[in-house]
C-alpha atoms as a PDB file:
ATOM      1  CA  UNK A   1      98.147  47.477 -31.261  1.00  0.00           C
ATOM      2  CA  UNK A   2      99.665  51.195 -30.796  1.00  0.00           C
ATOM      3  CA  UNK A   3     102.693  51.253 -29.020  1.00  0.00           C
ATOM      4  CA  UNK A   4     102.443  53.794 -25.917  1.00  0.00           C
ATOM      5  CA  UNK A   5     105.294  56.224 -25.538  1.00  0.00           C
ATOM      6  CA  UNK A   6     106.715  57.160 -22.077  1.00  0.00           C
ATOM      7  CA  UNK A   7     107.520  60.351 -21.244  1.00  0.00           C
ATOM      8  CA  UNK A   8     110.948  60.759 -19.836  1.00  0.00           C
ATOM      9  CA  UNK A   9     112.439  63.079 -17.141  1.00  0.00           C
ATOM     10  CA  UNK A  10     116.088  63.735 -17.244  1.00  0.00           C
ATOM     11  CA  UNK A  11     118.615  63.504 -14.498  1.00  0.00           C
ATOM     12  CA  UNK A  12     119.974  67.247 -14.122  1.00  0.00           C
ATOM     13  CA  UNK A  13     121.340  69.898 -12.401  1.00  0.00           C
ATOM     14  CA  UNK A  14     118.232  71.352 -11.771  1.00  0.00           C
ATOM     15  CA  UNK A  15     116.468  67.955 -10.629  1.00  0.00           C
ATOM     16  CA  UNK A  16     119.586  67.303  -8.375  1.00  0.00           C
ATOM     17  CA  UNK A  17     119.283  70.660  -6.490  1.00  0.00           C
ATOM     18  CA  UNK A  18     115.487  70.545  -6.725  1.00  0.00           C
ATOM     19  CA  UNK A  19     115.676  67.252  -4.682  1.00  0.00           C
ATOM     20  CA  UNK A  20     118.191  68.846  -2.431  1.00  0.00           C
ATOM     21  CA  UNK A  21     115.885  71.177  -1.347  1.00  0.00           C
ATOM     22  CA  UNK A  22     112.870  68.877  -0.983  1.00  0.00           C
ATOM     23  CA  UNK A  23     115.316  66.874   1.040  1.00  0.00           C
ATOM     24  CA  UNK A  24     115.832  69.749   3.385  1.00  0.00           C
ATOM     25  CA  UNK A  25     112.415  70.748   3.369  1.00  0.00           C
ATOM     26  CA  UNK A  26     111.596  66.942   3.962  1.00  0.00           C
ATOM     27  CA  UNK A  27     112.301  67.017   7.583  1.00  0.00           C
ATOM     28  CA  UNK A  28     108.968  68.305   9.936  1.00  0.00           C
ATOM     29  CA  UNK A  29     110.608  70.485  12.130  1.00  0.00           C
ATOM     30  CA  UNK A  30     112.195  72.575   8.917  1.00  0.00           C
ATOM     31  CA  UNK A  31     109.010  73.096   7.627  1.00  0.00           C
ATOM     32  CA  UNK A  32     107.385  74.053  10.665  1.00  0.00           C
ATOM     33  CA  UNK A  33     109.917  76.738  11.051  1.00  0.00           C
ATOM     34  CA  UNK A  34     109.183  77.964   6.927  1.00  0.00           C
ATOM     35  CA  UNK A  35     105.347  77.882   8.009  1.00  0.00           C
ATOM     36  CA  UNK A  36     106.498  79.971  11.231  1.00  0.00           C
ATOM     37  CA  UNK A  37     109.145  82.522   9.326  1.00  0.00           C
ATOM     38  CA  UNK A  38     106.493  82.950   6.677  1.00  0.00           C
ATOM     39  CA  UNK A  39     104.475  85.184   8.980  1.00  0.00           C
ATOM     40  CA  UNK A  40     107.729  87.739   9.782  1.00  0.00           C
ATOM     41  CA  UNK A  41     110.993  87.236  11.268  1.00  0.00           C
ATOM     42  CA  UNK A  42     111.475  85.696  14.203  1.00  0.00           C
ATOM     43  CA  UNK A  43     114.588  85.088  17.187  1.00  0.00           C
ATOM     44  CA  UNK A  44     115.271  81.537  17.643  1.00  0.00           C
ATOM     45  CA  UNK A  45     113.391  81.561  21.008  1.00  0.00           C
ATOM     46  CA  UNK A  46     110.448  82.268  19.744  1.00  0.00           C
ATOM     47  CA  UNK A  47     111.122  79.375  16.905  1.00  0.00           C
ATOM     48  CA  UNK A  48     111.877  77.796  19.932  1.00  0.00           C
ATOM     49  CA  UNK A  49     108.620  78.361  22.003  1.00  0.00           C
ATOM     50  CA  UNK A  50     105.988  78.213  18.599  1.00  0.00           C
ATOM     51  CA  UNK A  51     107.702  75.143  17.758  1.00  0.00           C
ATOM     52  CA  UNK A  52     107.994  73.474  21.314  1.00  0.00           C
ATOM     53  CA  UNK A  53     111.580  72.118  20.823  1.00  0.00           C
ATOM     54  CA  UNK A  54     114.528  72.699  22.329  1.00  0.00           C
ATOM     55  CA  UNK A  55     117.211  76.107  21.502  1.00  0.00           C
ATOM     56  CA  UNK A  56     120.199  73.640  20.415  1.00  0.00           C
ATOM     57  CA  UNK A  57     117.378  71.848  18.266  1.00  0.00           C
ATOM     58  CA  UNK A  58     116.174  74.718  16.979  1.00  0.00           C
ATOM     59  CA  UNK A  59     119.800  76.365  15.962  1.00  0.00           C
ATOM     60  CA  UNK A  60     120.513  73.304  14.071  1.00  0.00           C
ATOM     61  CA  UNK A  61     117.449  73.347  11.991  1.00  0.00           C
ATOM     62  CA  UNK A  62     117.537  77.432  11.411  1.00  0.00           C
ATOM     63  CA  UNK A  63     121.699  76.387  10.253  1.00  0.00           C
ATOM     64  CA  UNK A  64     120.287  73.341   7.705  1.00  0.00           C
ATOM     65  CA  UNK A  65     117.822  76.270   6.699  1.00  0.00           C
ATOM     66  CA  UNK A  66     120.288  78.916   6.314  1.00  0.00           C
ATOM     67  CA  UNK A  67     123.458  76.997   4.441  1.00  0.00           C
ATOM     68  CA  UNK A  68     120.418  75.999   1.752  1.00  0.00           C
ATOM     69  CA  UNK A  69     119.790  79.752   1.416  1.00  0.00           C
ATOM     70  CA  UNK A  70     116.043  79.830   2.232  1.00  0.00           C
ATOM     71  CA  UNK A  71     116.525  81.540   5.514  1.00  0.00           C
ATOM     72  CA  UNK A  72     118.518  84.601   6.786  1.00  0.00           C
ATOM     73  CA  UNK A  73     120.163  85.604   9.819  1.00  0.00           C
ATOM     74  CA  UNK A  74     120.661  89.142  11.191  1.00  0.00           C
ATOM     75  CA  UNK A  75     122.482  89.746  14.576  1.00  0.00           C
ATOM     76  CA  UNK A  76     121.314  92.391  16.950  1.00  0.00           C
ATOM     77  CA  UNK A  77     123.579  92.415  20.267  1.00  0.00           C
ATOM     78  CA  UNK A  78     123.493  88.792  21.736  1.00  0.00           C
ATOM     79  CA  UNK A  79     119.963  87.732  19.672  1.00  0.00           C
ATOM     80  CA  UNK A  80     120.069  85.909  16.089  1.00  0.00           C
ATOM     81  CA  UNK A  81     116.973  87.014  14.265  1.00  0.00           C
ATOM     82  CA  UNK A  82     116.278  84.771  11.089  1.00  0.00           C
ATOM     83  CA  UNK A  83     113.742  85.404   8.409  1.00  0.00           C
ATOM     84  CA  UNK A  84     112.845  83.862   4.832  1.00  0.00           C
ATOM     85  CA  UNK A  85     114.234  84.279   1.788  1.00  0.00           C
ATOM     86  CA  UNK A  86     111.736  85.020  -0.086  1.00  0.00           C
ATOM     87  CA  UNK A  87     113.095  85.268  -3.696  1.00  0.00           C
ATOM     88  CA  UNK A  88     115.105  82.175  -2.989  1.00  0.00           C
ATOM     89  CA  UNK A  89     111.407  80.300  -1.875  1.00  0.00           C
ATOM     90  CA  UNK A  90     109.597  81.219  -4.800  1.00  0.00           C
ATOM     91  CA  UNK A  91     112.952  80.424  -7.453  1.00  0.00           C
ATOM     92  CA  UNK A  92     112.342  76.960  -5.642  1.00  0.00           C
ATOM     93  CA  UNK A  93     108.684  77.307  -6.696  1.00  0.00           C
ATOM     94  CA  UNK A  94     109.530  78.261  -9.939  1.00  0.00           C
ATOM     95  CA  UNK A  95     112.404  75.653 -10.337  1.00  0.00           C
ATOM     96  CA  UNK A  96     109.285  72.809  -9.211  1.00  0.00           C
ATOM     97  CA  UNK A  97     107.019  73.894 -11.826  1.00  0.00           C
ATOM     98  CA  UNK A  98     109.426  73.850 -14.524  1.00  0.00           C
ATOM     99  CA  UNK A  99     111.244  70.244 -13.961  1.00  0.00           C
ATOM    100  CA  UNK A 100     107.217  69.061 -13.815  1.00  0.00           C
ATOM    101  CA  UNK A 101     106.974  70.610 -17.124  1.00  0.00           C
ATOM    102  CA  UNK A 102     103.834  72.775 -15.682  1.00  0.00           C
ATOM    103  CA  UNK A 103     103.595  76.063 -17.689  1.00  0.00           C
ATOM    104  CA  UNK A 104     100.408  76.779 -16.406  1.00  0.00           C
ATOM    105  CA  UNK A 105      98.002  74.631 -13.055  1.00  0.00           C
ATOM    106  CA  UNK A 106      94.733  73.441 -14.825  1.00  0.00           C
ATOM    107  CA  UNK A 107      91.869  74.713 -14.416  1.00  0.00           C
ATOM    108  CA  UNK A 108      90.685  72.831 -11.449  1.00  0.00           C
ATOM    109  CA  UNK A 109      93.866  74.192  -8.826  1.00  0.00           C
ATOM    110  CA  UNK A 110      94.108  76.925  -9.608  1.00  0.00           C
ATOM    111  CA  UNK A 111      91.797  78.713  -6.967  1.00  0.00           C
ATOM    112  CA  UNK A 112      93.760  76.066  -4.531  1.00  0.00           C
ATOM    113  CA  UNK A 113      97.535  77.091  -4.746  1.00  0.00           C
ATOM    114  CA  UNK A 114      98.451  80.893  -3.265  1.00  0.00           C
ATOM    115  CA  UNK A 115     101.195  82.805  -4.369  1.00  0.00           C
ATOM    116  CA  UNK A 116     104.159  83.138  -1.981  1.00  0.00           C
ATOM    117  CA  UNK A 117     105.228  86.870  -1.565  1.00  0.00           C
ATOM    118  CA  UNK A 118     106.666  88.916   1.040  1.00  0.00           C
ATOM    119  CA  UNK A 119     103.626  91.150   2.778  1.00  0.00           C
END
C-alpha cells in the first residue's frame, strides 16, 4: 500500500499576522463597518446609524479597525471621518492567497470572487 503524504503549513510570521487580522475581522460588528466603509468614507454617526449601535460602540470598533491599519481617520473640526485602507485590504488579500498556496482560483470561482479596489 502507498503511503499518503501530508502537506504541511508552517507556523510564520505571515500566518501569525494573517490570523491577527482574521481575528479582528472575526468580530460582526467590524465587518459590518468594512462592508459599510467600502462604499466611501463615513463619520462615526453615520457608522453609528447604518449599523444601529451605539457611538461609544461604534468608536471602539472604528479604534480595533484603525490600530490594525485597515481603516483611517481624518479630523475635520469636532467630526472623525474614517475610511478604508485600501492597499492595506487587498495586501491582506494578497497575504490570504499566498499562505493558502493559491497562485491562481480554479476555474470554477473565478467569476465568484470580485476584486477589491478603490472606485
Amino acid at each position: 500500500m502507498k503511503e499518503k503524504r501530508i502537506a504541511k503549513c508552517a507556523v510564520s510570521k505571515e500566518v501569525i499576522a494573517l490570523a491577527e487580522a482574521l481575528r479582528i475581522l472575526g468580530d460582526v460588528n467590524r465587518l459590518r463597518i468594512m462592508c459599510l466603509l467600502f462604499q466611501g468614507e463615513k463619520c462615526v454617526c453615520e457608522v453609528e446609524e447604518g449599523l444601529a449601535i451605539s457611538q461609544p460602540l461604534a468608536s471602539h470598533h472604528l479604534g480595533i479597525l484603525r490600530e490594525a491599519g485597515l481603516v483611517e481617520v481624518r479630523k475635520e473640526a469636532t467630526s472623525s471621518y474614517y475610511s478604508l485602507v485600501f492597499e492595506a485590504v487587498s495586501a491582506l488579500n494578497e497575504d490570504f492567497m499566498k499562505i493558502l498556496g493559491a497562485q491562481k482560483l480554479p476555474e470554477c470561482y473565478a467569476g465568484e470572487v470580485g476584486v477589491i479596489r478603490k472606485v
